[in-house]
C-alpha atoms as a PDB file:
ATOM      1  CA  UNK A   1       0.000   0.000   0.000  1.00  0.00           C
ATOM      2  CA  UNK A   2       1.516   3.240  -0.508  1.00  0.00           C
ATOM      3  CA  UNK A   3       0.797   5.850   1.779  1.00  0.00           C
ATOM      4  CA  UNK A   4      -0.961   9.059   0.861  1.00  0.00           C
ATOM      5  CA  UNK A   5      -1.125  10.572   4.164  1.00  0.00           C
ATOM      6  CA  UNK A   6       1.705  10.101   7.115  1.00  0.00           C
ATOM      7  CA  UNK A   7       2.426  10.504  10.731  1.00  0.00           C
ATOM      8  CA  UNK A   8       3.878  13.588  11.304  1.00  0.00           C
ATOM      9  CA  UNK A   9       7.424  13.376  11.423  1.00  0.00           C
ATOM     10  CA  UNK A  10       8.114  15.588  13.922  1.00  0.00           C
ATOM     11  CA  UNK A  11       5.400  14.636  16.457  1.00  0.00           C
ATOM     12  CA  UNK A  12       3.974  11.329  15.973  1.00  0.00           C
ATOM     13  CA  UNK A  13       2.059  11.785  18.966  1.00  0.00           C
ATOM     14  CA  UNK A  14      -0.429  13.818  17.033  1.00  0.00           C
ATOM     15  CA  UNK A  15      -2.007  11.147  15.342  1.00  0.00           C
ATOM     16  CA  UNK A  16      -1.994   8.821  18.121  1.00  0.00           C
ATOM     17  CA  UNK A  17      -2.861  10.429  21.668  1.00  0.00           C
ATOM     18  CA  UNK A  18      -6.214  11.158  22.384  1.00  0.00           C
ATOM     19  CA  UNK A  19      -7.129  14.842  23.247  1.00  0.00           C
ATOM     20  CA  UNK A  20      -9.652  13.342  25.418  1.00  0.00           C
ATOM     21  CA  UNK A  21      -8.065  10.727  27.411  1.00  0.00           C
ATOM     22  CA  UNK A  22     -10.665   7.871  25.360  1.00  0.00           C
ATOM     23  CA  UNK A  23      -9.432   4.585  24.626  1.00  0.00           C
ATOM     24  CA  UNK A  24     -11.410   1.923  23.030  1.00  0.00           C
ATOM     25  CA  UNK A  25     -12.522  -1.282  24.654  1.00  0.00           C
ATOM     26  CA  UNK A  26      -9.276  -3.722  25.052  1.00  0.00           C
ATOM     27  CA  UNK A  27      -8.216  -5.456  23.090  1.00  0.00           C
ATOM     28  CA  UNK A  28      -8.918  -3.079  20.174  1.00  0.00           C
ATOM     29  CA  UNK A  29      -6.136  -0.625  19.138  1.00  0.00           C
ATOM     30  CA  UNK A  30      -7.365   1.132  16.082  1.00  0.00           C
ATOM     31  CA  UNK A  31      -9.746   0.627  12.999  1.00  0.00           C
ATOM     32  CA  UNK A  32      -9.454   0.546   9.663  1.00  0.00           C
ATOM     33  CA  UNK A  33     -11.895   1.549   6.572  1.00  0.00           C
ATOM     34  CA  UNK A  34     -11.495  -0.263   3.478  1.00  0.00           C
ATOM     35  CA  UNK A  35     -13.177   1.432   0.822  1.00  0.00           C
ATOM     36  CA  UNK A  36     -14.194  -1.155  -2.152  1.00  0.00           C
ATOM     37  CA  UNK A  37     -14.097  -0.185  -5.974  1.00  0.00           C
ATOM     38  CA  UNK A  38     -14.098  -2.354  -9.462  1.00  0.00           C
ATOM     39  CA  UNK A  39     -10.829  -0.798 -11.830  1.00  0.00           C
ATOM     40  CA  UNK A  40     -12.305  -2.205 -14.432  1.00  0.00           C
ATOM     41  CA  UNK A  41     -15.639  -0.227 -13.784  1.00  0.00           C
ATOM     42  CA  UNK A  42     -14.780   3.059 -14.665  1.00  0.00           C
ATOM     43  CA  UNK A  43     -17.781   4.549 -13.173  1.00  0.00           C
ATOM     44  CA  UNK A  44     -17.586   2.944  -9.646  1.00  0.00           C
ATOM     45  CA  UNK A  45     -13.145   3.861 -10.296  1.00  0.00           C
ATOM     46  CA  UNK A  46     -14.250   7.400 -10.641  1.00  0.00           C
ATOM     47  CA  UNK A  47     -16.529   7.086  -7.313  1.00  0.00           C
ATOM     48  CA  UNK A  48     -13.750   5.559  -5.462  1.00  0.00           C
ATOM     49  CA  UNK A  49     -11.310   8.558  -6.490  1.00  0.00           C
ATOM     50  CA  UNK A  50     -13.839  11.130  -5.869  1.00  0.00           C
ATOM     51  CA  UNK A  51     -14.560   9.523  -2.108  1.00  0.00           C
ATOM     52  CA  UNK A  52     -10.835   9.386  -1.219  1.00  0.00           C
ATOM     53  CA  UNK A  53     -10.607  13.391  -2.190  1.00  0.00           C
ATOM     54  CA  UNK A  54     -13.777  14.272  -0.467  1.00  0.00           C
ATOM     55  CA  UNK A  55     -12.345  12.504   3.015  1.00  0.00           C
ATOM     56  CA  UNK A  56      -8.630  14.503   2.542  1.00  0.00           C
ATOM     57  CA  UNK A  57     -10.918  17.757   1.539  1.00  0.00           C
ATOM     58  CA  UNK A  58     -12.605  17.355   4.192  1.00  0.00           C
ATOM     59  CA  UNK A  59     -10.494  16.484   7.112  1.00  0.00           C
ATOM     60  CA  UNK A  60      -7.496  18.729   6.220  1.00  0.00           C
ATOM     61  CA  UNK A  61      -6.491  18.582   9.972  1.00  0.00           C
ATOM     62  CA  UNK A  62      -6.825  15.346  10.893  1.00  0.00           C
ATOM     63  CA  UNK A  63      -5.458  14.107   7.451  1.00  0.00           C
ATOM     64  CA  UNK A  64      -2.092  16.496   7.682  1.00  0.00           C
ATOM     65  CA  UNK A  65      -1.392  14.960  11.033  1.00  0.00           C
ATOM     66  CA  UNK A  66      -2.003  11.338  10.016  1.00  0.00           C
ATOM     67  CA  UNK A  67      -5.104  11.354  12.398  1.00  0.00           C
ATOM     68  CA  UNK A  68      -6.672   9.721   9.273  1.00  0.00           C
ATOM     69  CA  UNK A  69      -3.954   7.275   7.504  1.00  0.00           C
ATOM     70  CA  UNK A  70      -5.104   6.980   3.614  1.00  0.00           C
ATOM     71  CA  UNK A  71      -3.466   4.138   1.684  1.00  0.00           C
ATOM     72  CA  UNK A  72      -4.152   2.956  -1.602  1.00  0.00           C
ATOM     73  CA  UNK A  73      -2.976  -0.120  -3.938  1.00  0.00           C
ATOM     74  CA  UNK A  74      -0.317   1.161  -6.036  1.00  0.00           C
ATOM     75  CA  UNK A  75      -1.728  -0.619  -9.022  1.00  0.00           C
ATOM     76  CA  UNK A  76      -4.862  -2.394  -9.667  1.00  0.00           C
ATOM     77  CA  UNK A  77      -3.887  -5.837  -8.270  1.00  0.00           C
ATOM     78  CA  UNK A  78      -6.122  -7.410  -5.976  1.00  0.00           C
ATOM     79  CA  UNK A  79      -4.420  -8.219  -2.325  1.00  0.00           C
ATOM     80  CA  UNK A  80      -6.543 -11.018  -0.344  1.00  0.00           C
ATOM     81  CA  UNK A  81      -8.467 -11.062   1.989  1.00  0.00           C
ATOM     82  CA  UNK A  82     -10.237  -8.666  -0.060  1.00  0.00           C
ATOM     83  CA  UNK A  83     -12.361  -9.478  -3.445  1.00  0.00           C
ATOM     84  CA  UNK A  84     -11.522  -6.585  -5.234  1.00  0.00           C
ATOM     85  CA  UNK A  85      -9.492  -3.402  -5.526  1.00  0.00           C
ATOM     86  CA  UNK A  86      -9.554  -1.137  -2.189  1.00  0.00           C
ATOM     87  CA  UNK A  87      -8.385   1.992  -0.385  1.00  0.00           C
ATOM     88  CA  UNK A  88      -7.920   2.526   3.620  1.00  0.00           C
ATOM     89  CA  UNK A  89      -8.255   4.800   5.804  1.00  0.00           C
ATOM     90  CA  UNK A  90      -6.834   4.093   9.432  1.00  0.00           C
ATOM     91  CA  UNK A  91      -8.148   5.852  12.272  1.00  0.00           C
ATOM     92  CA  UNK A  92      -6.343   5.725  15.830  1.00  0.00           C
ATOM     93  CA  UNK A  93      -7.993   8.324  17.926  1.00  0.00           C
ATOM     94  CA  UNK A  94     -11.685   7.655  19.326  1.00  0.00           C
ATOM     95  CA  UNK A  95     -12.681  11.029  18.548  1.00  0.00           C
ATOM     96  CA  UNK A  96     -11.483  11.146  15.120  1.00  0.00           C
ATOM     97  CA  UNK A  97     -13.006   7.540  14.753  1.00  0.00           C
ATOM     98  CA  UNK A  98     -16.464   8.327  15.462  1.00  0.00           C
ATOM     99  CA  UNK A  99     -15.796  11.480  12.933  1.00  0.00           C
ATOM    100  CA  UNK A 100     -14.673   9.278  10.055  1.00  0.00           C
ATOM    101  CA  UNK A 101     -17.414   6.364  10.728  1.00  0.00           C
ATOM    102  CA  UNK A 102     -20.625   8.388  10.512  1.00  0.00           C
ATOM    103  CA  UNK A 103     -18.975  10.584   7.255  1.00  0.00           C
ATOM    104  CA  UNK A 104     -18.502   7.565   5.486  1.00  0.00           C
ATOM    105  CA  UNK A 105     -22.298   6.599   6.528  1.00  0.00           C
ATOM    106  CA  UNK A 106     -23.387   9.452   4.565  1.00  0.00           C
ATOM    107  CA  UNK A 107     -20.884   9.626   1.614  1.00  0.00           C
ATOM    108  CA  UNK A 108     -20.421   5.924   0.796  1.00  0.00           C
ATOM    109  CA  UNK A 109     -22.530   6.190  -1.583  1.00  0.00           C
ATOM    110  CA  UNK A 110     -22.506   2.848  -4.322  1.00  0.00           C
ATOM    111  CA  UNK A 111     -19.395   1.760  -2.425  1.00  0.00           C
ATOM    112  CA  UNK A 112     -19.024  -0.949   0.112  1.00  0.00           C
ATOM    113  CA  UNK A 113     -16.695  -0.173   3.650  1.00  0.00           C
ATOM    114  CA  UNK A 114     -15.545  -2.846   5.469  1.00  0.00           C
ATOM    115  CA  UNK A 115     -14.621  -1.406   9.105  1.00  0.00           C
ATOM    116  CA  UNK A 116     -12.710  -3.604  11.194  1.00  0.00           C
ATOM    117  CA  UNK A 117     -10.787  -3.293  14.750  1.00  0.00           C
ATOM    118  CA  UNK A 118      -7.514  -4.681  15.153  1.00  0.00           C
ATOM    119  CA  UNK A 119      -7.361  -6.577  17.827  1.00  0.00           C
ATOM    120  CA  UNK A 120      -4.423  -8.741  17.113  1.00  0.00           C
ATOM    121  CA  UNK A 121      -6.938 -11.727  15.648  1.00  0.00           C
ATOM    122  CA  UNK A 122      -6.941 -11.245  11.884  1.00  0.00           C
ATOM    123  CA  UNK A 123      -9.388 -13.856  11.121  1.00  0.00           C
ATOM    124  CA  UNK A 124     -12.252 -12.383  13.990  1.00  0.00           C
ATOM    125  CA  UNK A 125     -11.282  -8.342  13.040  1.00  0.00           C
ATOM    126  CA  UNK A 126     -12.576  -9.456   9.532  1.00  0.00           C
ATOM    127  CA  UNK A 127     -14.965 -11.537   9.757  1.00  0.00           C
ATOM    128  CA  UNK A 128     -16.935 -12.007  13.020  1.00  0.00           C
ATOM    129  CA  UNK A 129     -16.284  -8.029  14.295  1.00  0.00           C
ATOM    130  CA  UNK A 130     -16.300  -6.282  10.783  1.00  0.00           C
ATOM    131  CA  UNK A 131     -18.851  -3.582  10.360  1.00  0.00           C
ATOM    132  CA  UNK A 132     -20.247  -3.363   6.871  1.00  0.00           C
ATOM    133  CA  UNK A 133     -21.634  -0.211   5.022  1.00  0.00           C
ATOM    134  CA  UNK A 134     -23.281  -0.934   1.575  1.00  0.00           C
ATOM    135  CA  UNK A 135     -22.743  -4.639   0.335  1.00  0.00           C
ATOM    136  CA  UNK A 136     -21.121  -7.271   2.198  1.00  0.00           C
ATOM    137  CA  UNK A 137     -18.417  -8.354  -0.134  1.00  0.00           C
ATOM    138  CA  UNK A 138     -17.002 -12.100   0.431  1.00  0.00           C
ATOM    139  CA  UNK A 139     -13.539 -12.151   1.867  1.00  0.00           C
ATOM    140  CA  UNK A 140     -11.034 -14.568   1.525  1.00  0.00           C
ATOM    141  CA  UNK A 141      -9.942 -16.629   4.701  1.00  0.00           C
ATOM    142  CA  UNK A 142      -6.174 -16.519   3.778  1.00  0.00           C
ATOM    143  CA  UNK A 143      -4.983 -15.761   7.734  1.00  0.00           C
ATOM    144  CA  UNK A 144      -3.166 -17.812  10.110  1.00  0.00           C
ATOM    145  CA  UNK A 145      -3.792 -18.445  13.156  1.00  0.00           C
ATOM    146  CA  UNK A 146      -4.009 -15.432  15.745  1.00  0.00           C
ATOM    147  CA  UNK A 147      -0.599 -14.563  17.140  1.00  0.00           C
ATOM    148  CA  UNK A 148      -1.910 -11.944  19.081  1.00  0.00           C
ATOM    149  CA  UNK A 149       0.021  -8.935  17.517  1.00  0.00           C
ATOM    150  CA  UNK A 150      -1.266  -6.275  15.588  1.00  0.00           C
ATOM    151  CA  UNK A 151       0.898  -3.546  12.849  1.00  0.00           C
ATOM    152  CA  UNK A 152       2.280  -0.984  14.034  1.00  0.00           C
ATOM    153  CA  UNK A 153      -0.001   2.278  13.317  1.00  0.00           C
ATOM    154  CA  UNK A 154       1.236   4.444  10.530  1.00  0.00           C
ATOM    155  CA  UNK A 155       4.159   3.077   9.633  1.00  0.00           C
ATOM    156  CA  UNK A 156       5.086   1.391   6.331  1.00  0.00           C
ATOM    157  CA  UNK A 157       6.512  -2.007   6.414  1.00  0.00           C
ATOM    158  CA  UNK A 158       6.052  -1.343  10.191  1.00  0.00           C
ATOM    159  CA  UNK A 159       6.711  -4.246  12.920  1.00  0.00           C
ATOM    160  CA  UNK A 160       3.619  -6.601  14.502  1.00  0.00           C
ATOM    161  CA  UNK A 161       3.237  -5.839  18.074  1.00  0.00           C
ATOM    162  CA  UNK A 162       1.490  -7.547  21.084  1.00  0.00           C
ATOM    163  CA  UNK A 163      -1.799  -5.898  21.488  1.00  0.00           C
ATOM    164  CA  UNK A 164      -0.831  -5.548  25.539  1.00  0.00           C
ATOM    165  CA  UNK A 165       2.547  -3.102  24.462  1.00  0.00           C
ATOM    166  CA  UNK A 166       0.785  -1.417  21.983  1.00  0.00           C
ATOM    167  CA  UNK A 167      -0.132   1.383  24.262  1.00  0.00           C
ATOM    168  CA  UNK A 168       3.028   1.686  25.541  1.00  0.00           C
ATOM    169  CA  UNK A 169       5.117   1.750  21.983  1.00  0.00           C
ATOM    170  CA  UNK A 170       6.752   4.997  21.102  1.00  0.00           C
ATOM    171  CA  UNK A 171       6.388   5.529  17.282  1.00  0.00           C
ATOM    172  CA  UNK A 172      10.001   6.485  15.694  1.00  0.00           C
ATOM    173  CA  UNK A 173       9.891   7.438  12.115  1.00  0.00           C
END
């Protein structure tokens, strides 16, 4: 995935301390949006596109800090567990979660969102905690078994970490 929006370098902090002292109910750590579209469909391609703007238009804040992490596939291949082509948006901070979940409940539109906790149980996350806006897609079962660790929040190529030293990680870009 290549990142579109980042940490910021100077203060990762930003992206990953709550303003508000909220934490979410252990074990999860953070979510993550995945935002389905068909390449081959240039119509639901162009939807896609025009959804991943209108999130960076309108959270210039939250997206500048890397309170809202947007990824997207570098090419049109399709990575399992997911059916088809995606984008992501990951979302640390409570507040900023609640933010991102009920704007993309009213500017999905034709698109299906897969939201998902990680909770160091790749297999559950996906399938048996996943919220779903538009239509369910199938997903692949491609994960082994749980190991307990989840990736390390906005970084690339970043290390799994036990979900119990998660809080206590210091991000070092």
């Amino acid at each position: 995935m290549e990142y579109v929006t980042h940490l910021d370098k100077e203060n990762p902090a930003l992206a990953t301390t709550s303003k508000y002292q909220l934490t979410y109910t252990s074990p999860v750590k953070y979510y993550d949006f995945h935002v389905y579209y068909f390449a081959h469909n240039k119509s639901s391609l162009k939807e896609s596109d025009n959804l991943r703007q209108k999130l960076l238009d309108d959270f210039p804040n939250d997206t500048k800090d890397g309170s809202i992490l947007v990824k997207k596939l570098p090419n049109d291949f399709i990575i399992g567990p997911h059916p088809t082509q995606f984008w992501e948006a990951d979302v640390l901070r409570p507040e900023v979660f609640i933010k991102v979940f009920s704007w993309f409940q009213l500017h999905h539109g034709n698109l299906s969102v897969l939201i998902h906790p990680q909770t160091g149980d790749d297999y559950k996350d996906h399938f048996e905690r996943a919220v779903w806006l538009g239509d369910k897609l199938p997903l692949l079962n491609i994960f082994p078994p749980s190991d307990g660790k989840i990736p390390e929040f906005g970084v690339k190529g970043g290390k799994r970490i036990k979900t119990e030293e998660f809080d206590s990680h210091k991000t070092v870009l």
